[in-house]
PDB file of N, CA and C in Angstrom:
ATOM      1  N   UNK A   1       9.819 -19.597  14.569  1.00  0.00           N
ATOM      2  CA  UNK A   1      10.376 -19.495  13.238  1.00  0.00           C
ATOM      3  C   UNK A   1       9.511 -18.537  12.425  1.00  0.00           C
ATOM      4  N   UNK A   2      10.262 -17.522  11.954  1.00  0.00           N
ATOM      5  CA  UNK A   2       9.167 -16.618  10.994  1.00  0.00           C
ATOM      6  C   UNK A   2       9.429 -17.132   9.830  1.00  0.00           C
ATOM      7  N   UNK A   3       8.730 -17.098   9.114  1.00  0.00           N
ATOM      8  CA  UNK A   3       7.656 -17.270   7.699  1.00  0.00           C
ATOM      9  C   UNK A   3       8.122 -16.135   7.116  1.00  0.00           C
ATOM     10  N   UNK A   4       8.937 -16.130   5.726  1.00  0.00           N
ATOM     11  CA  UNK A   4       9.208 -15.211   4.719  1.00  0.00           C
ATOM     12  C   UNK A   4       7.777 -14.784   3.839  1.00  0.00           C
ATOM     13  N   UNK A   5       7.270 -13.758   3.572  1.00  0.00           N
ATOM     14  CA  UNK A   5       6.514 -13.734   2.263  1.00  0.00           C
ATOM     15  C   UNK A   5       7.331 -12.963   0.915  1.00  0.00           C
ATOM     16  N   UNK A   6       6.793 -14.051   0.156  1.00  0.00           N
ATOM     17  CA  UNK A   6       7.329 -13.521  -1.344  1.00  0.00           C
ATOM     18  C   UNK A   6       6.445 -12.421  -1.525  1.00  0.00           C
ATOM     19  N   UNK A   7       7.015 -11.618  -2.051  1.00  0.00           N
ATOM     20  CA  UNK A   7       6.810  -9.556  -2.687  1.00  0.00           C
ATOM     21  C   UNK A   7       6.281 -10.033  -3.982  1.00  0.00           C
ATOM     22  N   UNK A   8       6.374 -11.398  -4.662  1.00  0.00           N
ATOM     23  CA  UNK A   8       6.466 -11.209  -6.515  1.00  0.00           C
ATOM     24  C   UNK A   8       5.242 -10.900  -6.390  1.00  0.00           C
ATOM     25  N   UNK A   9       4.666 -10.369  -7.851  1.00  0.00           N
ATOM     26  CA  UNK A   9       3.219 -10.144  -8.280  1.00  0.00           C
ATOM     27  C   UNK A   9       2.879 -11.876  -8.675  1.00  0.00           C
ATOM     28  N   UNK A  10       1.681 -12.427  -8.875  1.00  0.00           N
ATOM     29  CA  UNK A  10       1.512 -13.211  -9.443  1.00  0.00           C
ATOM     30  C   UNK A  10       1.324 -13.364 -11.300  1.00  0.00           C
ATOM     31  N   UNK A  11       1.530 -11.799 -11.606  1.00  0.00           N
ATOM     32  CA  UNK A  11       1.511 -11.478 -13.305  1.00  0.00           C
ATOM     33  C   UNK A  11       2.757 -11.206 -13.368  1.00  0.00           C
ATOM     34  N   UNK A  12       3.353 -11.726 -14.515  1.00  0.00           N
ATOM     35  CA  UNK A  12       4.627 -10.857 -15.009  1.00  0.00           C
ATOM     36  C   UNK A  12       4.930  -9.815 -15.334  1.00  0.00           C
ATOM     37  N   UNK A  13       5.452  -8.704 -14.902  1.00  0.00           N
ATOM     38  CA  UNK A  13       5.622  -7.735 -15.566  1.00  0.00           C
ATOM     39  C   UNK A  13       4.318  -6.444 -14.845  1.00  0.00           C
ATOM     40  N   UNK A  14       3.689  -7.003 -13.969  1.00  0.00           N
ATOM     41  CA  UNK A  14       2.353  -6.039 -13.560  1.00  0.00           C
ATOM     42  C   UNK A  14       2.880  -5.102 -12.505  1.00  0.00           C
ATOM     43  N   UNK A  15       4.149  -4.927 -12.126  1.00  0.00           N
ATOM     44  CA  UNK A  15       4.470  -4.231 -10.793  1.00  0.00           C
ATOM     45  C   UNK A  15       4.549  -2.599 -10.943  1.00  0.00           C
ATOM     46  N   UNK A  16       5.455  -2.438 -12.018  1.00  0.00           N
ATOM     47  CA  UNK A  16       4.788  -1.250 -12.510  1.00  0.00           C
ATOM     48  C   UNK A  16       3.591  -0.298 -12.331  1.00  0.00           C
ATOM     49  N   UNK A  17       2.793  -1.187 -13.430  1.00  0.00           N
ATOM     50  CA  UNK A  17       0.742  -0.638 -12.988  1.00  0.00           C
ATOM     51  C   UNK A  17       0.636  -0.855 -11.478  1.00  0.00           C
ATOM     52  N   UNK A  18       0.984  -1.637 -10.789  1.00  0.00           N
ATOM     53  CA  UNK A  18       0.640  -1.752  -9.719  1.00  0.00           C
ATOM     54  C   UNK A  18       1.319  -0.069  -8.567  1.00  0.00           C
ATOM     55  N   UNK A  19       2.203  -0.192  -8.560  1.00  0.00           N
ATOM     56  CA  UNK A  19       3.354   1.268  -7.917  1.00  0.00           C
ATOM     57  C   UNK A  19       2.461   2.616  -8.357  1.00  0.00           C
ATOM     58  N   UNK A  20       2.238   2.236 -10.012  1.00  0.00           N
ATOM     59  CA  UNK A  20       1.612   3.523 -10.136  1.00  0.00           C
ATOM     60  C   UNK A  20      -0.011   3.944  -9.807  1.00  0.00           C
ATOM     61  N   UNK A  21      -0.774   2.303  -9.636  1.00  0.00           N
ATOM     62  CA  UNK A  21      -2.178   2.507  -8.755  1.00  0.00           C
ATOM     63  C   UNK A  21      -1.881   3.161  -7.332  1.00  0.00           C
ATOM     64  N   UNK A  22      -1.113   2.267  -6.837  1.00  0.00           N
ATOM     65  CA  UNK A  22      -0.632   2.490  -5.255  1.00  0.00           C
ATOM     66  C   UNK A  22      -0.285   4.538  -4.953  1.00  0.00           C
ATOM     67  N   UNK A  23       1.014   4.756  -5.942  1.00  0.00           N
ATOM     68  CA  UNK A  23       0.889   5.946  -5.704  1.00  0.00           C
ATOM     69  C   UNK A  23      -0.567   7.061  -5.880  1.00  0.00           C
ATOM     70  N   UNK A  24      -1.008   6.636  -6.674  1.00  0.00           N
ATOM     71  CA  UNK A  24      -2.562   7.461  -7.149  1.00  0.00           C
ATOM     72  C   UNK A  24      -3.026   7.546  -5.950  1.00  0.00           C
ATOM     73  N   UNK A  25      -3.594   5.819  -5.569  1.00  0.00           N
ATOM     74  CA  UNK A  25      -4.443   5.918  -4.888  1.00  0.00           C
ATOM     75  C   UNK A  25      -4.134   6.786  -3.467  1.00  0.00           C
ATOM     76  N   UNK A  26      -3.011   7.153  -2.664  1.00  0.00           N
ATOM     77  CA  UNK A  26      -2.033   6.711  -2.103  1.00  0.00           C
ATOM     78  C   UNK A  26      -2.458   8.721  -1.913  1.00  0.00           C
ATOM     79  N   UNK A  27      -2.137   8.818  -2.958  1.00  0.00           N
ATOM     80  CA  UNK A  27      -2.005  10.972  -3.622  1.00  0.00           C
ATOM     81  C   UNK A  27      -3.221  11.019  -3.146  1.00  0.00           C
ATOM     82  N   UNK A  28      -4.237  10.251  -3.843  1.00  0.00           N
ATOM     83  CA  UNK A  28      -5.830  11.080  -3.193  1.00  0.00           C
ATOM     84  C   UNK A  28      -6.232  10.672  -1.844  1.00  0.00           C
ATOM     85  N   UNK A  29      -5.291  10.059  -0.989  1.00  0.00           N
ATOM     86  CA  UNK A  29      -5.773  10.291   0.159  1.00  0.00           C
ATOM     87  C   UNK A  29      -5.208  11.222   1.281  1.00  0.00           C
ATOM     88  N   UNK A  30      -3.807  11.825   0.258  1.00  0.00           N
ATOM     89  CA  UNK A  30      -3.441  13.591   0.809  1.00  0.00           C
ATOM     90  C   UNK A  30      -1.710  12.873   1.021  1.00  0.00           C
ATOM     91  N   UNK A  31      -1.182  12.037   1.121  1.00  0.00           N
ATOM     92  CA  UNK A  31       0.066  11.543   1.486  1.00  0.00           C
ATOM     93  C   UNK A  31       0.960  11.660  -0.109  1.00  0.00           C
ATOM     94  N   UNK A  32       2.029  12.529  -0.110  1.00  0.00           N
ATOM     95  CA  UNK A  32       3.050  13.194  -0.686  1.00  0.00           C
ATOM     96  C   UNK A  32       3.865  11.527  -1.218  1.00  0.00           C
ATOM     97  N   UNK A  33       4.046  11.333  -2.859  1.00  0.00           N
ATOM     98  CA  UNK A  33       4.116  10.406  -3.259  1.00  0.00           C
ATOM     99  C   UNK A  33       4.936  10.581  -4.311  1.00  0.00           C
ATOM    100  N   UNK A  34       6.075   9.593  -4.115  1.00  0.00           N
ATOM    101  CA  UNK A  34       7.043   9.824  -5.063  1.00  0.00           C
ATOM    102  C   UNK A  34       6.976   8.550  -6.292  1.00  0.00           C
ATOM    103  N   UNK A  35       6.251   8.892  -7.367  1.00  0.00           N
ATOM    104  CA  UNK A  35       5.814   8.031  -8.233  1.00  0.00           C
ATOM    105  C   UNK A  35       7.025   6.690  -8.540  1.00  0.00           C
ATOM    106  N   UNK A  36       8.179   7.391  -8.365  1.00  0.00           N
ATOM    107  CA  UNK A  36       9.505   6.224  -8.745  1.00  0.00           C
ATOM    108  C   UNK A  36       9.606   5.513  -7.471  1.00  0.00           C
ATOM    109  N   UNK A  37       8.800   5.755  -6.514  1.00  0.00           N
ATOM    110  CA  UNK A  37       9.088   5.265  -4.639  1.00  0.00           C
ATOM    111  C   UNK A  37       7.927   4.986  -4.172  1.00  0.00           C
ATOM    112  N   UNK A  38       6.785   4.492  -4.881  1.00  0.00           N
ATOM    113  CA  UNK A  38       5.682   4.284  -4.111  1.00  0.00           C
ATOM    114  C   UNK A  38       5.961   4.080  -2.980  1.00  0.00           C
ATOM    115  N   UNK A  39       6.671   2.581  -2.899  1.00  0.00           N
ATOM    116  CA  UNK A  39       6.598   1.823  -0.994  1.00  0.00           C
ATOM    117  C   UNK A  39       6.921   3.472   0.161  1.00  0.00           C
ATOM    118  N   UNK A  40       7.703   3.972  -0.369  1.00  0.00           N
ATOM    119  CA  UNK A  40       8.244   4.868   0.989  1.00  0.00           C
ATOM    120  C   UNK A  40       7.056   5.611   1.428  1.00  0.00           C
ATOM    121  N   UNK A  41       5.570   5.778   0.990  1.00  0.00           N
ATOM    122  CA  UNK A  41       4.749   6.243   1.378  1.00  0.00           C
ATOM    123  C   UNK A  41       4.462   5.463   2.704  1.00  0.00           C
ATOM    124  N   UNK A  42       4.845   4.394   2.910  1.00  0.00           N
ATOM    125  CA  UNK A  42       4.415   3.657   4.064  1.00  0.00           C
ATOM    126  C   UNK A  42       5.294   4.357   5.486  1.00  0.00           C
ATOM    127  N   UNK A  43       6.023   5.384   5.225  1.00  0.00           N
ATOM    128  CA  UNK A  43       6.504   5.749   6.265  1.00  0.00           C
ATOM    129  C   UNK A  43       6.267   7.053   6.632  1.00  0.00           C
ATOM    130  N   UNK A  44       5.333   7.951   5.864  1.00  0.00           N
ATOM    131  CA  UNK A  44       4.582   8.998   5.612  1.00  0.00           C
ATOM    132  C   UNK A  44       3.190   8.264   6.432  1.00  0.00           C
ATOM    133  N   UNK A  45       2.928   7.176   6.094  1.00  0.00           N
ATOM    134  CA  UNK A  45       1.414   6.641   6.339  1.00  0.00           C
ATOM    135  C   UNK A  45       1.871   6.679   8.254  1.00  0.00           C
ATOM    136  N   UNK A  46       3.268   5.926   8.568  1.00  0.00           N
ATOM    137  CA  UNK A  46       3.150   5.727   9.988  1.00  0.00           C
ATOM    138  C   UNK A  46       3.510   6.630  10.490  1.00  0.00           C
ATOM    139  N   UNK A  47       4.263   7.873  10.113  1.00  0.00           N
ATOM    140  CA  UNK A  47       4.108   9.073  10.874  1.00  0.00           C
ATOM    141  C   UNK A  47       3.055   9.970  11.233  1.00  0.00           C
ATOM    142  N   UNK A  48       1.828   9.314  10.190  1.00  0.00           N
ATOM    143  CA  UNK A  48       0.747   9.924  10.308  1.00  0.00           C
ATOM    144  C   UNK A  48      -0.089   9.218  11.587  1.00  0.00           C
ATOM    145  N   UNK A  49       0.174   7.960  11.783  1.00  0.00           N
ATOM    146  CA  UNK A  49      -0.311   7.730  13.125  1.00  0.00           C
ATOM    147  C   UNK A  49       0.396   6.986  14.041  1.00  0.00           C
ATOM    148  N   UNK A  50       1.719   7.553  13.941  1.00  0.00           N
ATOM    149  CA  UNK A  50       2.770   7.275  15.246  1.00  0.00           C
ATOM    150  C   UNK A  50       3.174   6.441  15.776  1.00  0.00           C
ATOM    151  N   UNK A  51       3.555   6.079  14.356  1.00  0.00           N
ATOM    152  CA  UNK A  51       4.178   4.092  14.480  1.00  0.00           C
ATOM    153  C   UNK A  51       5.687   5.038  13.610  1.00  0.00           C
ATOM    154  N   UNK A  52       6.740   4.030  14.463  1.00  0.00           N
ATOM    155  CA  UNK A  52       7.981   4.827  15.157  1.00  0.00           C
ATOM    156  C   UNK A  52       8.813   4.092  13.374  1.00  0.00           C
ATOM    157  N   UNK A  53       8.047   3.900  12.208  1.00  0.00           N
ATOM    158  CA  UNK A  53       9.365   2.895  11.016  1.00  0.00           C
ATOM    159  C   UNK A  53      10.246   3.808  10.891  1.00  0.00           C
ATOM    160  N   UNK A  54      10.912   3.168  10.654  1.00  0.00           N
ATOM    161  CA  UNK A  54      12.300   3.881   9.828  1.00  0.00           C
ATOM    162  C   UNK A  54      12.659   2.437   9.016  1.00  0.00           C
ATOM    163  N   UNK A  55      13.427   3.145   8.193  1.00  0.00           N
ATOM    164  CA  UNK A  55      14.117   2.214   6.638  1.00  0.00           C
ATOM    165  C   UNK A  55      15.219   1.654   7.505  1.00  0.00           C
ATOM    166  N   UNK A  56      15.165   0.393   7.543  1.00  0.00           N
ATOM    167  CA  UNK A  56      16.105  -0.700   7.809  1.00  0.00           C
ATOM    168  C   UNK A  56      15.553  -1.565   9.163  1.00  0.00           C
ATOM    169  N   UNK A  57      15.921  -1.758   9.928  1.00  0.00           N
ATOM    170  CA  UNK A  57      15.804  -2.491  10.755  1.00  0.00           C
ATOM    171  C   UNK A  57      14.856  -1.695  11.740  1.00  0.00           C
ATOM    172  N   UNK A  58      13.644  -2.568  12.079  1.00  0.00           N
ATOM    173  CA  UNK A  58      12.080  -2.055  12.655  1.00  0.00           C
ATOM    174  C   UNK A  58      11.957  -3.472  13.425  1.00  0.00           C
ATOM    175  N   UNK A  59      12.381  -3.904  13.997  1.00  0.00           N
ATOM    176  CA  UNK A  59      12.697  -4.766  14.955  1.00  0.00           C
ATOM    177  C   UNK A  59      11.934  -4.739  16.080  1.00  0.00           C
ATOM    178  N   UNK A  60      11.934  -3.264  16.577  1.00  0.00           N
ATOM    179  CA  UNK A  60      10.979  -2.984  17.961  1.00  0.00           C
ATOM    180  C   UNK A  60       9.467  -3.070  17.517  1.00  0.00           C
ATOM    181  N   UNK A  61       9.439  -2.911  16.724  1.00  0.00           N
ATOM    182  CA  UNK A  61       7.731  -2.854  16.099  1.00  0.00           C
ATOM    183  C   UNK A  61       6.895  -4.165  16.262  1.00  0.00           C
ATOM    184  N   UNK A  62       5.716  -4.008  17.095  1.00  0.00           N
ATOM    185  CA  UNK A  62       4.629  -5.150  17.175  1.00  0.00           C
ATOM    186  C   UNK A  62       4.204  -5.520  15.707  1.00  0.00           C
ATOM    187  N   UNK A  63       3.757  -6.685  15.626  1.00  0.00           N
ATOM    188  CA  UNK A  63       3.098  -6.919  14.578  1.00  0.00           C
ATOM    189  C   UNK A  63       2.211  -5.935  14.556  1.00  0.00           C
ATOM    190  N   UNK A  64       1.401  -5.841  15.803  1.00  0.00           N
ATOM    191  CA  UNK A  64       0.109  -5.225  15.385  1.00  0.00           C
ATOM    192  C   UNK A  64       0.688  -3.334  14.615  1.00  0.00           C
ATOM    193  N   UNK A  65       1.098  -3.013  15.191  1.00  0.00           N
ATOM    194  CA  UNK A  65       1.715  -1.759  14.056  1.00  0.00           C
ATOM    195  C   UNK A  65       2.378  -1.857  13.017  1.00  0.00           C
ATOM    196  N   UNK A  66       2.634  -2.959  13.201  1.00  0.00           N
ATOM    197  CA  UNK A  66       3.679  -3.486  11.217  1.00  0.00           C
ATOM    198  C   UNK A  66       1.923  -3.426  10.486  1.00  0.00           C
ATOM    199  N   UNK A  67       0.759  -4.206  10.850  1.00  0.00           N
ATOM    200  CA  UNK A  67      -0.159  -4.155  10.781  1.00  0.00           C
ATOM    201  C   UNK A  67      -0.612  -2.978  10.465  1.00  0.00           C
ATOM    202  N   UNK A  68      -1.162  -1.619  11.637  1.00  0.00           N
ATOM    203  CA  UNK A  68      -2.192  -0.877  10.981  1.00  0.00           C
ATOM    204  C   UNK A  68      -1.061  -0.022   9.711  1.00  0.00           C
ATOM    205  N   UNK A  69      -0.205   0.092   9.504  1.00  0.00           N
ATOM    206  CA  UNK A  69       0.785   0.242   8.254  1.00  0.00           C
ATOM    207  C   UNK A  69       0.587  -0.308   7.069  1.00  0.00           C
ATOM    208  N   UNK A  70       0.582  -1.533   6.883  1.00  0.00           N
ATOM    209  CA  UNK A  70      -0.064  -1.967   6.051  1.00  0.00           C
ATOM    210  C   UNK A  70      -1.214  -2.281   5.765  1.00  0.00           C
ATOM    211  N   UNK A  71      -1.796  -1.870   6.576  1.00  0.00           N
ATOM    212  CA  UNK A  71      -3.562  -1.899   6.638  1.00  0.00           C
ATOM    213  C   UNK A  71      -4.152  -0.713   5.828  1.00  0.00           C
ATOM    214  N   UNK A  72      -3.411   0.407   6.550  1.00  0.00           N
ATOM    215  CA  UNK A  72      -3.652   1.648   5.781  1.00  0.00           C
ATOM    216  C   UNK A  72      -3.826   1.502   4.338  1.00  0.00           C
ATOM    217  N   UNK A  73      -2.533   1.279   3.724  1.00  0.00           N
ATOM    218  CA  UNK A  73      -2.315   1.306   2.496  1.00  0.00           C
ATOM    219  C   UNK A  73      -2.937   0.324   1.602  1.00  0.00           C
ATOM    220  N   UNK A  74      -2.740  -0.731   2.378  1.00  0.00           N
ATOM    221  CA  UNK A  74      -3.588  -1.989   1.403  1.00  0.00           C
ATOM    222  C   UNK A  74      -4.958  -1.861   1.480  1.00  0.00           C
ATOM    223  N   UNK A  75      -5.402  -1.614   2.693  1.00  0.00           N
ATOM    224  CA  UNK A  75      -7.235  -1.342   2.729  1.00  0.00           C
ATOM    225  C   UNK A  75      -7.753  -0.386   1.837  1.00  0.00           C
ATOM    226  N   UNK A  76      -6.937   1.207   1.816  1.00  0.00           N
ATOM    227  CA  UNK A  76      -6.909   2.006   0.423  1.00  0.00           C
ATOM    228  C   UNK A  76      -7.027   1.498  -0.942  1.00  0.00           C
ATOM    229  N   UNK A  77      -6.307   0.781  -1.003  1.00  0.00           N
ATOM    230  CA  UNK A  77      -6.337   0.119  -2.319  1.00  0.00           C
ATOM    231  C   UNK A  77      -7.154  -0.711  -2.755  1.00  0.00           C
ATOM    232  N   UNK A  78      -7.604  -1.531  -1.921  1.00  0.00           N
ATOM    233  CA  UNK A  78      -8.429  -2.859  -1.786  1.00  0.00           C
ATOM    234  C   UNK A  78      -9.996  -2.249  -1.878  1.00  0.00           C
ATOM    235  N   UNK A  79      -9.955  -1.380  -1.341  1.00  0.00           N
ATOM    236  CA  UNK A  79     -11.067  -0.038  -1.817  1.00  0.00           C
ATOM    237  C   UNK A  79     -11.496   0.529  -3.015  1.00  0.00           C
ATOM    238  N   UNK A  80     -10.393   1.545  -3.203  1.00  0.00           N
ATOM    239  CA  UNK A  80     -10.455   1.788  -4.350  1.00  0.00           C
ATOM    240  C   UNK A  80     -10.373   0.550  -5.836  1.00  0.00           C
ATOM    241  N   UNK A  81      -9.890  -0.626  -5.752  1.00  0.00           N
ATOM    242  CA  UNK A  81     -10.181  -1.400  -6.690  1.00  0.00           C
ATOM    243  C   UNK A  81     -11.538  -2.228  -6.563  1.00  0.00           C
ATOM    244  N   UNK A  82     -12.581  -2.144  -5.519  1.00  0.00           N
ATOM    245  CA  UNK A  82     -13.944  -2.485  -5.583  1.00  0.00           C
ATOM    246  C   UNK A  82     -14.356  -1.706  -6.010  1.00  0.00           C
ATOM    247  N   UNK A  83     -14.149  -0.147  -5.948  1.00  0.00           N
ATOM    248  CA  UNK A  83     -15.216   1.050  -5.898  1.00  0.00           C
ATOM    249  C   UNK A  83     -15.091   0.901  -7.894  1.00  0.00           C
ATOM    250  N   UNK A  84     -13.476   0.534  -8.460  1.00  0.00           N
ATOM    251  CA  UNK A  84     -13.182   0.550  -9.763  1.00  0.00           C
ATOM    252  C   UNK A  84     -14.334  -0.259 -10.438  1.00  0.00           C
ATOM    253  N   UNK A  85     -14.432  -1.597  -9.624  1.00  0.00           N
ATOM    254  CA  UNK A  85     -14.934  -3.301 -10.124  1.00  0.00           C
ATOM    255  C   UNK A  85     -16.368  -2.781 -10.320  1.00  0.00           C
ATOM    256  N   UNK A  86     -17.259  -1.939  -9.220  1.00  0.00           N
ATOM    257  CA  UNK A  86     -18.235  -1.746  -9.418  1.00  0.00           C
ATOM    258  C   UNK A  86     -18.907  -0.611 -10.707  1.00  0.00           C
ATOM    259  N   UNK A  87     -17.781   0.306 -10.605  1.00  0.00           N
ATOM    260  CA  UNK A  87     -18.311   1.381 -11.749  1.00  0.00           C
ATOM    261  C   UNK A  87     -18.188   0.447 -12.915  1.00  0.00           C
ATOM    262  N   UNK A  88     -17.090  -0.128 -13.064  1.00  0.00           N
ATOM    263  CA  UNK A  88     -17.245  -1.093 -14.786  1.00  0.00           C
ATOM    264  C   UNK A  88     -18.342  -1.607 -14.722  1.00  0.00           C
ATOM    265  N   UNK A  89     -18.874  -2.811 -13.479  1.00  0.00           N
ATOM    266  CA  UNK A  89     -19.647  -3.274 -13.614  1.00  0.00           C
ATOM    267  C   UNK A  89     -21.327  -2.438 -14.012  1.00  0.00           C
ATOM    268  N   UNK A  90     -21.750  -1.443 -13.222  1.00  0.00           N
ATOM    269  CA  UNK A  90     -22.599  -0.976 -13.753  1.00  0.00           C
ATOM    270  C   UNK A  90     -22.302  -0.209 -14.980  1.00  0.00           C
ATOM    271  N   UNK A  91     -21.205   0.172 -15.873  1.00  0.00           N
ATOM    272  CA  UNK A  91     -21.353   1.042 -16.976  1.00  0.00           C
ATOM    273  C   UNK A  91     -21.563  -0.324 -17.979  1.00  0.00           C
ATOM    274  N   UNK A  92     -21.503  -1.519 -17.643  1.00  0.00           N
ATOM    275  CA  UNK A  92     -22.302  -2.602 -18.267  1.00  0.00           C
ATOM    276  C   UNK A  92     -23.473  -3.107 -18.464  1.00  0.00           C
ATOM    277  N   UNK A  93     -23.699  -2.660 -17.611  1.00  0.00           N
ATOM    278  CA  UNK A  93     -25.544  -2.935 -17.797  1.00  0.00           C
ATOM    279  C   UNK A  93     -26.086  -2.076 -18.393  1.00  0.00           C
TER     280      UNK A  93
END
């Protein structure tokens, strides 16, 4: 039995800021980003290392490549919002 995950943000209204971190972050790592389409960068990300998505049904795909797909992108991010956490933090001291 697969397990659905909910997409919501846990803030109201934060998805926005969020699409437009994602695309940023997304631009400075050289991948062509359509600010109104963040997500579709994820299929730019797997052509870049030869994981076969296409939009709709990805059925043949291992987890583990549904994986480095979203690894890409989320590890980017998950990055760049420590590297953020830390500059505030030291322009505090």
């Amino acid at each position: 039995m697969s397990r659905r995950r909910s997409r919501r943000l846990v803030v109201p209204g934060a998805e926005q800021g969020v699409n437009a971190f994602k695309a940023e972050v997304m631009r400075r790592e050289g991948y062509s980003v359509d600010a109104n389409r963040p997500d579709d960068v994820k299929y730019e990300v797997a052509e870049s290392i030869g994981i076969p998505l296409k939009p709709g049904d990805n059925s043949q795909l291992t987890t583990e490549q549904a994986g480095h797909v979203g690894g890409r992108i989320g590890g980017t991010m998950v990055r760049e919002m420590i590297r953020l956490a830390q500059e505030k933090l030291t322009k505090q001291e």
